[in-house]
N, C-alpha and C. Protein backbone atom coordinates (compact mmCIF):
# COMPACT_ATOMS: atom_id res chain seq x y z
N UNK A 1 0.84 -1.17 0.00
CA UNK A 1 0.00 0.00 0.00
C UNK A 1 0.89 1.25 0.00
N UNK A 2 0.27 1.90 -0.84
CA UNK A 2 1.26 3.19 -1.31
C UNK A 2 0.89 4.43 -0.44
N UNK A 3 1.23 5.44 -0.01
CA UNK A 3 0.30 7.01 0.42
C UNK A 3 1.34 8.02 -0.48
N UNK A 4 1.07 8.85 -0.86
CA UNK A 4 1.64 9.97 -1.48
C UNK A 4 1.10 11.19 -0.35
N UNK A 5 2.33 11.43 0.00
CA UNK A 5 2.51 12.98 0.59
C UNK A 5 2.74 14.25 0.49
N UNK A 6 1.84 15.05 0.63
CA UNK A 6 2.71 16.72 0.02
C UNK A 6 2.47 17.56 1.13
N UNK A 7 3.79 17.43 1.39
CA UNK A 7 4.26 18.51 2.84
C UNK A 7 4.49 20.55 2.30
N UNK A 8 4.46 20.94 3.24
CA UNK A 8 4.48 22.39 2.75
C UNK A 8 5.07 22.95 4.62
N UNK A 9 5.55 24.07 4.80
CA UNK A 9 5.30 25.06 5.87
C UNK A 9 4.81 26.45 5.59
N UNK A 10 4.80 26.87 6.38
CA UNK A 10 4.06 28.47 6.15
C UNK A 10 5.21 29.21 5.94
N UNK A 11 4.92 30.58 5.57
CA UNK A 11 5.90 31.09 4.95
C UNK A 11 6.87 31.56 6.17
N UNK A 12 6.34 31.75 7.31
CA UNK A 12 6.87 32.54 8.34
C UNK A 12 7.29 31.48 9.65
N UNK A 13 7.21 30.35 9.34
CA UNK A 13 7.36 29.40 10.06
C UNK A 13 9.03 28.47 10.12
N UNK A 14 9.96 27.89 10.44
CA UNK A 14 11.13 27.48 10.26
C UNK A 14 10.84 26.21 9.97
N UNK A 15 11.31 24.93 9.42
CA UNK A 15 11.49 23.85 8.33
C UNK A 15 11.12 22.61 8.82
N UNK A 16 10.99 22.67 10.56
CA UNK A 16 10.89 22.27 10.81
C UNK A 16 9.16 21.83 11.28
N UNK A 17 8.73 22.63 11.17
CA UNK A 17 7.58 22.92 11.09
C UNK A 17 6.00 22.77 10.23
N UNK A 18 7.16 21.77 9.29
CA UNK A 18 6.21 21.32 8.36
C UNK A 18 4.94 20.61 8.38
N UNK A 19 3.66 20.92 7.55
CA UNK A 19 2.37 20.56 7.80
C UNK A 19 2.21 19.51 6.25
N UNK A 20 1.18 18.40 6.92
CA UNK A 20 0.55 17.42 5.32
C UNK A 20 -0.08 18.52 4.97
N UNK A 21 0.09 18.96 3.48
CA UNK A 21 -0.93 19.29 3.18
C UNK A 21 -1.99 18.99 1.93
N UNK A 22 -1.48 17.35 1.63
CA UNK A 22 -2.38 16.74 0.98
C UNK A 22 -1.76 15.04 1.09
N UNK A 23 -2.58 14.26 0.85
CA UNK A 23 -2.34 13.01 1.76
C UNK A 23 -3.32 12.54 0.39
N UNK A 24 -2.95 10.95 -0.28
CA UNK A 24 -4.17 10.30 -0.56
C UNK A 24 -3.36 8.63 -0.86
N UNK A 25 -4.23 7.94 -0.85
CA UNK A 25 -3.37 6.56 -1.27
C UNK A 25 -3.39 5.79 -2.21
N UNK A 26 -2.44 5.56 -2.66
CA UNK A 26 -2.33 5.04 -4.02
C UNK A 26 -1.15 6.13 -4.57
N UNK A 27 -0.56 5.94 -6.03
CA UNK A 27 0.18 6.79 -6.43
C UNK A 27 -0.69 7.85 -7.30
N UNK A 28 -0.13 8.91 -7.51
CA UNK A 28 -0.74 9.88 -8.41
C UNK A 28 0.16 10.48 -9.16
N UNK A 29 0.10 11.24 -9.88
CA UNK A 29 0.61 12.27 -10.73
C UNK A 29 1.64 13.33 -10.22
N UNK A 30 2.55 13.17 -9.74
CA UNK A 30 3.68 14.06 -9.45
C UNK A 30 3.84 15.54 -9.51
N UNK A 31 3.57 15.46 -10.91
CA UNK A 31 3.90 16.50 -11.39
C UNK A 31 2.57 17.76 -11.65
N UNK A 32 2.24 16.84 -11.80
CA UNK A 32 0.28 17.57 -11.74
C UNK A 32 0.62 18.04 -9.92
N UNK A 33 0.60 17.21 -9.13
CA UNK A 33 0.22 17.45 -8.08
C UNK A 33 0.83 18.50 -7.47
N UNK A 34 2.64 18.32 -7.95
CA UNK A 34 3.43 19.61 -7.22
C UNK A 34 2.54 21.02 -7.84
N UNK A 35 2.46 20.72 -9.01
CA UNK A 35 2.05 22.21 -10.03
C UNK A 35 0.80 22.64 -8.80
N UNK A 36 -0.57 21.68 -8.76
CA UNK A 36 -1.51 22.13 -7.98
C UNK A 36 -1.34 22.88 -6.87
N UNK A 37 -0.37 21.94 -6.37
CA UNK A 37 -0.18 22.37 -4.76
C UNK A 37 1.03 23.53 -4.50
N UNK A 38 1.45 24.33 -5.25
CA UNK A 38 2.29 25.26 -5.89
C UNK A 38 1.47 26.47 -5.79
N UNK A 39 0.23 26.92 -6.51
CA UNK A 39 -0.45 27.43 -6.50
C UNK A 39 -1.52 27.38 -5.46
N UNK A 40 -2.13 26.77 -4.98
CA UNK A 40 -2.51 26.63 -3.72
C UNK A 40 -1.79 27.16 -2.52
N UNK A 41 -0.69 26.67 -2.09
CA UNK A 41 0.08 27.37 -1.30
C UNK A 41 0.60 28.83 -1.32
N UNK A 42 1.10 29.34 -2.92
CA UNK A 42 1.32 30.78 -2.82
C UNK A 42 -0.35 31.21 -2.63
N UNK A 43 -1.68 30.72 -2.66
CA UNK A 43 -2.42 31.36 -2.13
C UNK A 43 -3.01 31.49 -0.95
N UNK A 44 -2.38 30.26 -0.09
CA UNK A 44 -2.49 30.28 0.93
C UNK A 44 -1.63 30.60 2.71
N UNK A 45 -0.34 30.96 1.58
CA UNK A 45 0.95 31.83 2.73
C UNK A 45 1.60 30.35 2.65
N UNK A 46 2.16 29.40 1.99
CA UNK A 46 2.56 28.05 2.59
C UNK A 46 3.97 28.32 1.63
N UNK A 47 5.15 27.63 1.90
CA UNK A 47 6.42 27.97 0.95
C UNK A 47 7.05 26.35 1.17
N UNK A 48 7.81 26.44 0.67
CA UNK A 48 8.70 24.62 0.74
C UNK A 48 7.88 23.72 0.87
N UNK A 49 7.67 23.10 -0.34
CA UNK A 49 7.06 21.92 -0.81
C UNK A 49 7.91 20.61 -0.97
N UNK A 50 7.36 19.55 -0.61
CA UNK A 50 8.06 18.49 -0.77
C UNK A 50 7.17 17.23 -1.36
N UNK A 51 6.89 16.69 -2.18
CA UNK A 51 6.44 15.62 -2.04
C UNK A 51 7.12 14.09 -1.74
N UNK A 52 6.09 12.87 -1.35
CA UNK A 52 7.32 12.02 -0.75
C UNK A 52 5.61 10.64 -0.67
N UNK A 53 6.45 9.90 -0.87
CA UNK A 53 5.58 8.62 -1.10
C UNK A 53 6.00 7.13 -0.58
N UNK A 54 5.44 7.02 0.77
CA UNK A 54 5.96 6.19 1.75
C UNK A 54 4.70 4.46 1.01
N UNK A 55 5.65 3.79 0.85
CA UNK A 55 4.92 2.17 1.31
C UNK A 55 4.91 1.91 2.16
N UNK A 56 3.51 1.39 2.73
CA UNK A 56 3.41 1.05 3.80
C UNK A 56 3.43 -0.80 4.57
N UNK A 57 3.43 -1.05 3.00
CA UNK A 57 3.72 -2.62 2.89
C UNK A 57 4.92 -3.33 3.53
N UNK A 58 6.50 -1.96 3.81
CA UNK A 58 7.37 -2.61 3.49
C UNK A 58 8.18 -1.94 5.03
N UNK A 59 9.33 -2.47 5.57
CA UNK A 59 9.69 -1.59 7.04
C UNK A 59 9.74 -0.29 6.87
N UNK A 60 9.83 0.68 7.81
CA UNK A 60 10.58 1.71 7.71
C UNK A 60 11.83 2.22 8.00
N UNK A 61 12.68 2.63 7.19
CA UNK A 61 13.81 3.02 7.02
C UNK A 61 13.94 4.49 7.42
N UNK A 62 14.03 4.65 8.95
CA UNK A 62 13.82 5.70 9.94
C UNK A 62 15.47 6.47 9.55
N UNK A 63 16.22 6.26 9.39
CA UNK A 63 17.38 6.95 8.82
C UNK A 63 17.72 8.05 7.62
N UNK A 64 16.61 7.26 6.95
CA UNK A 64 16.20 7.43 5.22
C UNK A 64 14.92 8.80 5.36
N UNK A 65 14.32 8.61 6.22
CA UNK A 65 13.17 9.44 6.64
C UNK A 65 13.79 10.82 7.81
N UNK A 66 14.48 10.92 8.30
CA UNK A 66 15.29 12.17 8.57
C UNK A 66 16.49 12.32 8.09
N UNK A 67 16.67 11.97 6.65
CA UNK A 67 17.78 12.66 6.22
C UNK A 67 17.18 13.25 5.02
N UNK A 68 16.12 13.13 4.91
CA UNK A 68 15.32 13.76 3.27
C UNK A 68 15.06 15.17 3.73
């Protein structure tokens, strides 16, 4: 089982601070999605985007997940 993630923070906020701000499961469209969520965010004060797409089928590689 797949989830696709798109993280963002606010503009005034530090990096650490990052919020989901779109979540769904299964894979999707990348590139569609950054574009969407690009525009969404400059209209909503949000800056640093990341997307990131965890299986949930498989361990987690907790090393791999704070060094991204």
């Amino acid at each position: 089982m797949i989830e696709t993630l798109l993280y963002g923070c606010k503009a005034d906020q530090p990096d650490h601070m990052e919020e989901i701000l779109y979540q769904c499961k299964g894979y999707t469209n990348k590139e569609e999605l950054m574009q969407t969520g690009k525009q969404w965010a400059e209209a909503n004060g949000y800056n640093r985007l990341r997307l990131r797409e965890i299986n949930l089928s498989q361990k987690t590689d907790f090393i791999e997940a704070i060094t991204i």
